[in-house]
C-alpha atoms as a PDB file:
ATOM      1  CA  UNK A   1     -53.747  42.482 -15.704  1.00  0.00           C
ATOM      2  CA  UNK A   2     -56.903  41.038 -16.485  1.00  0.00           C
ATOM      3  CA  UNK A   3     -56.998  37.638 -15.202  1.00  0.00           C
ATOM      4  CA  UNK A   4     -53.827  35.793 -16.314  1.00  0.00           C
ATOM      5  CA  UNK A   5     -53.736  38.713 -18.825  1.00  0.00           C
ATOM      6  CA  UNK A   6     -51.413  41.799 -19.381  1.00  0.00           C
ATOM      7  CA  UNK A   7     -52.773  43.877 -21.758  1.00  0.00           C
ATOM      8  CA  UNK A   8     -49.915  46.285 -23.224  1.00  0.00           C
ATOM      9  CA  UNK A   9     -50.830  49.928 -25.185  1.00  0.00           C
ATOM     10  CA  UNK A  10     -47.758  51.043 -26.738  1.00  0.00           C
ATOM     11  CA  UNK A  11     -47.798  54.548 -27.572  1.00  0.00           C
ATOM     12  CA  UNK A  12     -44.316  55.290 -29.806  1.00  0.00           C
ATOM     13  CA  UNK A  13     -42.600  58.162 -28.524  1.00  0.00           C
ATOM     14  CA  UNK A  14     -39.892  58.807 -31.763  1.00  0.00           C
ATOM     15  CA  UNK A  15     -40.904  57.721 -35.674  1.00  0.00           C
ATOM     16  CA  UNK A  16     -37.713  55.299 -35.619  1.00  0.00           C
ATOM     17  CA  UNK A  17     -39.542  52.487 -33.342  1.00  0.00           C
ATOM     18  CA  UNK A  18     -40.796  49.264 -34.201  1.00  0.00           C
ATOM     19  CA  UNK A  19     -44.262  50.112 -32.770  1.00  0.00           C
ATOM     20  CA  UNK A  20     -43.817  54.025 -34.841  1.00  0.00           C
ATOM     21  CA  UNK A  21     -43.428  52.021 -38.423  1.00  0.00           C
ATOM     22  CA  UNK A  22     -46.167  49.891 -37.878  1.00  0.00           C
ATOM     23  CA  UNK A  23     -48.629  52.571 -36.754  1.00  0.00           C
ATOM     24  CA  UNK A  24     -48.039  54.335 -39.974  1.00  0.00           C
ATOM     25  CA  UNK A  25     -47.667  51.391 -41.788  1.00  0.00           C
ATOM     26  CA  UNK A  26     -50.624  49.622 -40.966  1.00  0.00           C
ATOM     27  CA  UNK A  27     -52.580  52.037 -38.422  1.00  0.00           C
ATOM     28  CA  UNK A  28     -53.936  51.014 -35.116  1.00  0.00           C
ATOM     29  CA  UNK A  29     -54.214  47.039 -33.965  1.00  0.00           C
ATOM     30  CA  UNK A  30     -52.411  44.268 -32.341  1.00  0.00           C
ATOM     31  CA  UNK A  31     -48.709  44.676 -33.094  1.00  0.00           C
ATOM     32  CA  UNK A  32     -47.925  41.289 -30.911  1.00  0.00           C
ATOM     33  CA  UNK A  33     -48.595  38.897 -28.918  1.00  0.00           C
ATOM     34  CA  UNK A  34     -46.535  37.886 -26.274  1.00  0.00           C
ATOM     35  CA  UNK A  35     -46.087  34.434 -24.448  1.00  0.00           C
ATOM     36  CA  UNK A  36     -43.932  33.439 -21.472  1.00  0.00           C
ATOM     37  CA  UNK A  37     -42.006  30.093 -21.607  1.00  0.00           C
ATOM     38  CA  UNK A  38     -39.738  28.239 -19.184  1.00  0.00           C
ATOM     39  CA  UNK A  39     -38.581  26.831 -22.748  1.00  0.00           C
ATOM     40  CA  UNK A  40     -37.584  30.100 -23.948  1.00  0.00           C
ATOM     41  CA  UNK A  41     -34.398  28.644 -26.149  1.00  0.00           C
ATOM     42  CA  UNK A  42     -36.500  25.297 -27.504  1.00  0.00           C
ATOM     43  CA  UNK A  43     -39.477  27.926 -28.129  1.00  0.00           C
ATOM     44  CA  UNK A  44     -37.652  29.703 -30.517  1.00  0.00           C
ATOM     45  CA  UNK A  45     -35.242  26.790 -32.329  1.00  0.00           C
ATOM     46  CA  UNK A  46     -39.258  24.844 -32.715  1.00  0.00           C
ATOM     47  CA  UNK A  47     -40.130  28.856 -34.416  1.00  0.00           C
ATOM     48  CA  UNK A  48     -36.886  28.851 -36.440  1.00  0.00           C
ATOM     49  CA  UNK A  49     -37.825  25.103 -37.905  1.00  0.00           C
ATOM     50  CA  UNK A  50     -41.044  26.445 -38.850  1.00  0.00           C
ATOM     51  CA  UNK A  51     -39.619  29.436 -41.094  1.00  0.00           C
ATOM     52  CA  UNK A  52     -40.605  31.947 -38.198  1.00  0.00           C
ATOM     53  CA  UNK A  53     -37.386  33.675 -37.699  1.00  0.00           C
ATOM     54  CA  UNK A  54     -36.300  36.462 -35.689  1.00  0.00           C
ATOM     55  CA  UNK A  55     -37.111  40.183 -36.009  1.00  0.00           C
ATOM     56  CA  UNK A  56     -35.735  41.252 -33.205  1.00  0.00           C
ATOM     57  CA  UNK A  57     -33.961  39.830 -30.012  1.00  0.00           C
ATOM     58  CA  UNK A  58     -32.877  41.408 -26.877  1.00  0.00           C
ATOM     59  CA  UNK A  59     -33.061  41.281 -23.087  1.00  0.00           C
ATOM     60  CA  UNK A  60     -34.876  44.077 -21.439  1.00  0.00           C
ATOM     61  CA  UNK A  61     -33.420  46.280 -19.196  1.00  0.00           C
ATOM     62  CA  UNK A  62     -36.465  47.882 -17.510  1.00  0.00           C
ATOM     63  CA  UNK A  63     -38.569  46.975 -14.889  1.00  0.00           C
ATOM     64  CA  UNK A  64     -37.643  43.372 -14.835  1.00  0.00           C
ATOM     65  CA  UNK A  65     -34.055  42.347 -15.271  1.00  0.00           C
ATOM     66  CA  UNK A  66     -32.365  39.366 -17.556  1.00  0.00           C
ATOM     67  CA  UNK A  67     -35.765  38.710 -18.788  1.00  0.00           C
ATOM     68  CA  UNK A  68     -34.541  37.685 -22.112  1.00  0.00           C
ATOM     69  CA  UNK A  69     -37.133  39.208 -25.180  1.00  0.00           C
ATOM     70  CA  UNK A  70     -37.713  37.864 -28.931  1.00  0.00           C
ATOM     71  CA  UNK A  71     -40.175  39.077 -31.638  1.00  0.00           C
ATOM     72  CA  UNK A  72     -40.656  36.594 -34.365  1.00  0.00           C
ATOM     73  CA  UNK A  73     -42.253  37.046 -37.745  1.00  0.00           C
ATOM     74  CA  UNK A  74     -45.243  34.642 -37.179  1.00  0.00           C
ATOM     75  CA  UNK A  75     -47.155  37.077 -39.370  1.00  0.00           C
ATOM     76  CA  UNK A  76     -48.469  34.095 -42.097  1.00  0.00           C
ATOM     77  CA  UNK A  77     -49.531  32.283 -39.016  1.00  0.00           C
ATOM     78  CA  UNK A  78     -50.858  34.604 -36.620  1.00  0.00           C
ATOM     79  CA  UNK A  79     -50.924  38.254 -38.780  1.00  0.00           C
ATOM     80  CA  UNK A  80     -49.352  39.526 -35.659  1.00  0.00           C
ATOM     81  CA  UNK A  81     -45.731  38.777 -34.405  1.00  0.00           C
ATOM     82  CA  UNK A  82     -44.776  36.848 -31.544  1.00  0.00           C
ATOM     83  CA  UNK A  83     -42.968  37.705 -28.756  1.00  0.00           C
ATOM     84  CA  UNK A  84     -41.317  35.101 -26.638  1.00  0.00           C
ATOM     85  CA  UNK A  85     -40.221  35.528 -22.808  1.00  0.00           C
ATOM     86  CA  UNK A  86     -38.594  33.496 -20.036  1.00  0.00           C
ATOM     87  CA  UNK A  87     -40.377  32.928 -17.370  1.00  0.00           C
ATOM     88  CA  UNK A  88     -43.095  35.588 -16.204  1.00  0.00           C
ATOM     89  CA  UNK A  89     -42.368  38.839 -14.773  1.00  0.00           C
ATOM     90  CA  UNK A  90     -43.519  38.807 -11.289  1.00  0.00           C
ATOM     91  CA  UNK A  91     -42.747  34.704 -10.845  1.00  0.00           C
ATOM     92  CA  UNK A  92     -39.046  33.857 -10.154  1.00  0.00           C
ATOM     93  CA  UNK A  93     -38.000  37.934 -11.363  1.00  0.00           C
ATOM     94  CA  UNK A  94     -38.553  40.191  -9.031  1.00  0.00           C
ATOM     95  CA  UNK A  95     -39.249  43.835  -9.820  1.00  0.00           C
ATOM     96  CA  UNK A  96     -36.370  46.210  -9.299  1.00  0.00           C
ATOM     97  CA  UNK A  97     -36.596  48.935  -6.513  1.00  0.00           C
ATOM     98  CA  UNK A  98     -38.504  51.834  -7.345  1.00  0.00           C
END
């Protein structure tokens, strides 16, 4: 974290992943950028009426439990997807036990 910031370097670890196709696709960069909402559904029905529809939706079973997780193609807006969360990891989640 810097700041109010989590910077995320994503290093693929197979040639199948998302992050694997776009580094030989388009190289190094900014895959996404990620944003927490307490809005999460009305965040992504606002994308879907803008023609910014899903790539790829899941909840993530790491770290942080039932945070629910959606990439959207906001590439003609941003050149980057987006990726929408509930809430912010380390707010009302709390980390499972190491």
């Amino acid at each position: 974290m810097i700041g109010r910031v989590q910077w995320e370097l994503i290093q693929p670890l197979d040639d199948t992943s998302i992050f694997a196709q776009f580094l030989a696709e388009k190289g190094e960069g900014v895959h996404h950028i990620a944003v927490g909402t307490t809005n999460y559904e009305e965040v992504l029905a606002a994308e879907a009426k803008r023609g910014n529809g899903l790539v790829m939706n899941c909840e993530l079973d790491g770290r942080f439990r039932g945070i629910k997780v959606s990439y959207l193609n906001t590439q003609r807006d941003l050149g980057v997807l987006l990726e929408v969360f509930n809430g912010t990891p380390g707010s009302a989640q709390k980390p499972d036990p190491a």
